[in-house]
Protein backbone atom coordinates (compact mmCIF):
# COMPACT_ATOMS: atom_id res chain seq x y z
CA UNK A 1 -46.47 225.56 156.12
CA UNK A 2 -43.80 227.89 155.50
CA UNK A 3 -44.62 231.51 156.44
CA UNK A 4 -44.62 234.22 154.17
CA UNK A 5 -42.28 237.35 154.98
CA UNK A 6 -42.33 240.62 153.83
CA UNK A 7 -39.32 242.24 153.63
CA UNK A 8 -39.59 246.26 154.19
CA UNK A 9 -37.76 249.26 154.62
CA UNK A 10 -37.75 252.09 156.95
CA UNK A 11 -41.55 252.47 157.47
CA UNK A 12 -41.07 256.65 157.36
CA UNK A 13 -39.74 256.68 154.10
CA UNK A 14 -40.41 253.20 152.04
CA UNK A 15 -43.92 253.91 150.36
CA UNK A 16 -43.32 250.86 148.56
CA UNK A 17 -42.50 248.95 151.39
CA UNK A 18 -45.85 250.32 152.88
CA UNK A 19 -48.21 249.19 150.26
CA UNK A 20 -47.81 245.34 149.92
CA UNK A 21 -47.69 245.27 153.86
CA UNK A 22 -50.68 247.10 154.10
CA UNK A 23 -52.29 244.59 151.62
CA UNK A 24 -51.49 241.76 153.70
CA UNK A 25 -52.31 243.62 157.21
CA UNK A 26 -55.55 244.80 156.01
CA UNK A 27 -56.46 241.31 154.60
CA UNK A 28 -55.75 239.35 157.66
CA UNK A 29 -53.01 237.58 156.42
CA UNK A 30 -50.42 236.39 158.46
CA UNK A 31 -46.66 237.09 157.42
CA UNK A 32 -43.26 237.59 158.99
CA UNK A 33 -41.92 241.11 158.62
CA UNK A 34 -38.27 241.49 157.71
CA UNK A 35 -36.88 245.27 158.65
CA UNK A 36 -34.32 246.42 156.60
CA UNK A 37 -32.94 250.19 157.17
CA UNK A 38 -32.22 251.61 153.77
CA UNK A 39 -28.80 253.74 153.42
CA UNK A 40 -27.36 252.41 156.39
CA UNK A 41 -24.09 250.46 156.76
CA UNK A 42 -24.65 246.97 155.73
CA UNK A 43 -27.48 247.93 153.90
CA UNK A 44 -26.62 246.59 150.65
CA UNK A 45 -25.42 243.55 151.77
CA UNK A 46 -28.40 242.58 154.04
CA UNK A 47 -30.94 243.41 150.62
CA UNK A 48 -29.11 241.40 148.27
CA UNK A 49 -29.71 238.30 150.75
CA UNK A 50 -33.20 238.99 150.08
CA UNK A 51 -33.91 240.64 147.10
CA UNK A 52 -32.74 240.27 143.30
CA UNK A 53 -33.11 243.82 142.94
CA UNK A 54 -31.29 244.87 146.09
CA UNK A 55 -34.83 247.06 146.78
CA UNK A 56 -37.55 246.57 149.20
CA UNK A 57 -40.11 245.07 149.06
CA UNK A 58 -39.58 241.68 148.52
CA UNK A 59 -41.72 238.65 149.25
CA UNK A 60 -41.10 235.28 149.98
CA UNK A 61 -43.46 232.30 149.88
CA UNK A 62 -41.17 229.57 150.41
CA UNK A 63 -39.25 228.93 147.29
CA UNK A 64 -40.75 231.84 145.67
CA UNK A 65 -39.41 235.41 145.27
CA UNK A 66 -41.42 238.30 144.45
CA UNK A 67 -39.66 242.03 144.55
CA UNK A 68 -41.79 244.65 143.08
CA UNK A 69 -44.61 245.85 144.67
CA UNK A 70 -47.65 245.83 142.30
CA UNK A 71 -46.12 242.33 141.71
CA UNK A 72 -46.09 241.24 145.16
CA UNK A 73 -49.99 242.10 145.47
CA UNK A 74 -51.15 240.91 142.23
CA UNK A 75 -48.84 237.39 143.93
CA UNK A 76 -51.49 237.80 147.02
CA UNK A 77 -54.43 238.13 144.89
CA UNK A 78 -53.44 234.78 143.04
CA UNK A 79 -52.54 232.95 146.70
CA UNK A 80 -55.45 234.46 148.19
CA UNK A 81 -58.41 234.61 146.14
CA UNK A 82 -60.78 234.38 149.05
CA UNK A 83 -59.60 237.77 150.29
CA UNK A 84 -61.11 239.65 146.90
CA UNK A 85 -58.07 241.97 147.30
CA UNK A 86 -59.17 243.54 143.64
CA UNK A 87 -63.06 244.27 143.09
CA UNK A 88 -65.41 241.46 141.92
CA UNK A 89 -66.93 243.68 138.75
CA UNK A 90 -64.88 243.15 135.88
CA UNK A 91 -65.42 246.40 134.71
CA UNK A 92 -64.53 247.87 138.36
CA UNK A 93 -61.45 245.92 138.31
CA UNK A 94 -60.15 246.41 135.11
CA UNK A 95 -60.14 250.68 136.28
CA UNK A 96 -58.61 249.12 139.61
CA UNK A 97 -56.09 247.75 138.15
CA UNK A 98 -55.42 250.84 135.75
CA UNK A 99 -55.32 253.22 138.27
CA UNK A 100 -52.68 250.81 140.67
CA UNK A 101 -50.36 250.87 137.38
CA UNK A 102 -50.89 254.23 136.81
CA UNK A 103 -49.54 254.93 140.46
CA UNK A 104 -46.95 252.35 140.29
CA UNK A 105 -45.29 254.11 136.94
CA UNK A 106 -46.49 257.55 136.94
CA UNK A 107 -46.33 260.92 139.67
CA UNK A 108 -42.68 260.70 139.26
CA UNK A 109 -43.19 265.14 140.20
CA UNK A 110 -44.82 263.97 143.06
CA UNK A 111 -42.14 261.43 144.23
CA UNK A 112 -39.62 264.01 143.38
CA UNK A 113 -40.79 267.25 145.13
CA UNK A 114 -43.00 265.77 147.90
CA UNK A 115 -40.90 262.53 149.04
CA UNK A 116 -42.53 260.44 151.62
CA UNK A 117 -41.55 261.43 155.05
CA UNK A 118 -44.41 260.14 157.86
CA UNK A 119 -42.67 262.28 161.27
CA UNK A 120 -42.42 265.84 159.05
CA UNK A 121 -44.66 268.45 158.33
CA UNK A 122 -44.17 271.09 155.35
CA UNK A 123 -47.25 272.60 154.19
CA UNK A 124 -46.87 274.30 151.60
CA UNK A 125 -43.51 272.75 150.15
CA UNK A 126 -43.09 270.56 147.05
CA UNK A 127 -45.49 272.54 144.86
CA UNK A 128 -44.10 272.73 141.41
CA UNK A 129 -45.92 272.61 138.22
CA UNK A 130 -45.09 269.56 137.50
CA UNK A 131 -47.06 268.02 140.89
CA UNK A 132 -49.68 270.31 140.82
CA UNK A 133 -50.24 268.79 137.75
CA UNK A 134 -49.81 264.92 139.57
CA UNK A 135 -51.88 266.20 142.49
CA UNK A 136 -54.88 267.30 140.68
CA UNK A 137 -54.74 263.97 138.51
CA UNK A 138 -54.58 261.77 141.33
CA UNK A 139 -57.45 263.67 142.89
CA UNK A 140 -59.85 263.31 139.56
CA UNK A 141 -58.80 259.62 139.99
CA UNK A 142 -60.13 259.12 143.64
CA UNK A 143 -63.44 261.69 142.61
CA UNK A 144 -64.17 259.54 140.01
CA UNK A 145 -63.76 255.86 141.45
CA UNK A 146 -65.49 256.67 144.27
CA UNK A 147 -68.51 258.18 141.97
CA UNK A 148 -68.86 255.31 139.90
CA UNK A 149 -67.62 252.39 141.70
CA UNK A 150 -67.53 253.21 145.85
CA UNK A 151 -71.43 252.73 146.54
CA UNK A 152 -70.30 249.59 148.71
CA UNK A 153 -67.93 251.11 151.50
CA UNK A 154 -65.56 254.12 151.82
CA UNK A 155 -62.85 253.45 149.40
CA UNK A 156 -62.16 254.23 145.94
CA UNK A 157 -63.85 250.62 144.67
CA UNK A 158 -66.36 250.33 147.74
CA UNK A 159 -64.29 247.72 150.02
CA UNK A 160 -60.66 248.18 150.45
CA UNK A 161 -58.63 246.63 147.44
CA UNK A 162 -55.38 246.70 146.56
CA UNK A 163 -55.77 250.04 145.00
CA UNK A 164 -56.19 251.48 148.05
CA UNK A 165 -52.81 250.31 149.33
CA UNK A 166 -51.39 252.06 146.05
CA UNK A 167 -52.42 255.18 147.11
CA UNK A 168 -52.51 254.93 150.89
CA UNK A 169 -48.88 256.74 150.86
CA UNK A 170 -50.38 259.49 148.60
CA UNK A 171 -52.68 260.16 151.48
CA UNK A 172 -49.78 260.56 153.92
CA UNK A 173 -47.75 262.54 151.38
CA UNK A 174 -50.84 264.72 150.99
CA UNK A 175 -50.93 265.20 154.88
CA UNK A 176 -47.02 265.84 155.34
CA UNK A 177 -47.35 268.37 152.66
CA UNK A 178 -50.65 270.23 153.76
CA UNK A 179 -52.04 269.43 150.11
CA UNK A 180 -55.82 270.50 151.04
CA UNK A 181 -58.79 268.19 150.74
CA UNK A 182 -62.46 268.71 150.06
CA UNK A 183 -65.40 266.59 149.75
CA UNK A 184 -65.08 263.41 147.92
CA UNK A 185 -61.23 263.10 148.27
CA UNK A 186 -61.38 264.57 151.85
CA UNK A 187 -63.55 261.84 152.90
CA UNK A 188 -61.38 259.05 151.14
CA UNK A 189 -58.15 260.36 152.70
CA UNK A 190 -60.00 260.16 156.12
CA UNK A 191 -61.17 256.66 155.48
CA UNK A 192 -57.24 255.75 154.63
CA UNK A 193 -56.41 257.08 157.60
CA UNK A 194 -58.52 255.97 159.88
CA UNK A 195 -57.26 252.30 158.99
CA UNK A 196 -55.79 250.59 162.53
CA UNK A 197 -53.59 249.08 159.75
CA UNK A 198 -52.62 252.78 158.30
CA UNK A 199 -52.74 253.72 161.74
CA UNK A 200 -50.01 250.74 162.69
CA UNK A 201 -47.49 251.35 160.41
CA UNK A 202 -47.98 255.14 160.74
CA UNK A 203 -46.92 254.64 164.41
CA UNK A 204 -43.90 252.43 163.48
CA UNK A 205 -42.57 255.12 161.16
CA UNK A 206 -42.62 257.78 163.30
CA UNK A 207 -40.96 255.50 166.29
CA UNK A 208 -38.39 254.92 164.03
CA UNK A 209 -34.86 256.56 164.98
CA UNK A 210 -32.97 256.44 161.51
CA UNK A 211 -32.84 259.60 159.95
CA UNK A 212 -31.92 259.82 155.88
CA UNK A 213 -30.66 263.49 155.36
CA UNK A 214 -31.61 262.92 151.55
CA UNK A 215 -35.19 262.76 152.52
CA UNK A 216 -34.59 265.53 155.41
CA UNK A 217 -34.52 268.82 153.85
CA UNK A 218 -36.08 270.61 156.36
CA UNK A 219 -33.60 270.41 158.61
C-alpha cells in the first residue's frame, strides 16, 4: 500500500502545517513527512511539485491530493473511521465541527498580531482590540465545550478530536505571547501541551535553524 505523506512547513511557524500532522500523530497513523522550508530559495518551486496551491499542507494518498487543512482531516476522518477523529454524539460533533471552521476562517487579529513563533517569547505583545476580542472568544469556546461536552477526557469534546488539533497552535500562540490562563482553559491548554505528540513537534520547531525575519520582530 502506498504510504500517505504529509507535506509541512517549517514546524516554528506553519500552524497549519501543525494541525493535520498532529491529527495523524495523535491517531497512530502512519505517514511520510515531507519538510518544506517556507520563504527560502527554491521554495516555490519545491511546493508547486506538491501542492496545487503552492501552500502547506498538502496530503497525498496515492493518487489523491488534498491541500487545505480542515480538508486534509475531514480526508482522515473518511479513510479512518475507526480512529473517531470527530466525537461520536451528533450533537457534540456538529459544535466540533463548528468550532474547527470557525478557527479555520476566523481570528484573522489573532493571526495578524500574535503570529505563530514556537522558539520566542513576548508576553505581553500582540494585544490589540481586535485580538483581545479573538482571545476572549476562543476562550468562551474551550469554557464551554469542555462544560457541556468534555465529561469523557481532558479535551474540549472529552477524547482528543480533530478540534483539538485546530486549536493546538492557539495554545502555543497563547504561551509565546504570555496570554494568561485560568481554570477551565488553563487546564485544557495544559492537557494540549502535555501531548508527546505536541511535545514532538514542539521540539522539532524549536531545533529548527531557519529564521523568517517577517515572523521575527523581536529581533
Amino acid at each position: 500500500m502506498t504510504p500517505l505523506i504529509l507535506v509541512v512547513g517549517n514546524k516554528n511557524y506553519s500552524s497549519w502545517s501543525m494541525r493535520p500532522w498532529l491529527v495523524l500523530r495523535q491517531a497512530g497513523i502512519s505517514f511520510e513527512e515531507v519538510r518544506i522550508p517556507l520563504y527560502c530559495p527554491g521554495a516555490e518551486a519545491e511546493l508547486a511539485k506538491w501542492s496545487p496551491s503552492g501552500k502547506v499542507p498538502a496530503l497525498h494518498d496515492g493518487e489523491i491530493r488534498v491541500w487545505d487543512s480542515l480538508a486534509i482531516c475531514e480526508t482522515l476522518h473518511e479513510r479512518f473511521p475507526d480512529k473517531q477523529l470527530w466525537p461520536a454524539a451528533a450533537a457534540a460533533r456538529a459544535v466540533a465541527r463548528s468550532v474547527s471552521a470557525e478557527m479555520h476562517a476566523g481570528f484573522a487579529a489573532l493571526r495578524r498580531d500574535m503570529s505563530m513563533n514556537i522558539r520566542a517569547r513576548r508576553p505581553g505583545q500582540g494585544r490589540t482590540p481586535e485580538s483581545l476580542a479573538d482571545i476572549e472568544r476562543i476562550l468562551a469556546i474551550w469554557v464551554d465545550c469542555r462544560a457541556r461536552f468534555g465529561a469523557g477526557g481532558d479535551f474540549l469534546f472529552g477524547q482528543f478530536s480533530i478540534a483539538d488539533a485546530m486549536y493546538a497552535p492557539v495554545v502555543l500562540r497563547f504561551q509565546t505571547y504570555g496570554v494568561a490562563l485560568t481554570g477551565a482553559a488553563k487546564a485544557y491548554a495544559d492537557a494540549v501541551r502535555a501531548l508527546p505528540a505536541v511535545q514532538e513537534w514542539v521540539a522539532d520547531g524549536v531545533a529548527e535553524t531557519e529564521r523568517i525575519a517577517a515572523f521575527e520582530r523581536d529581533e
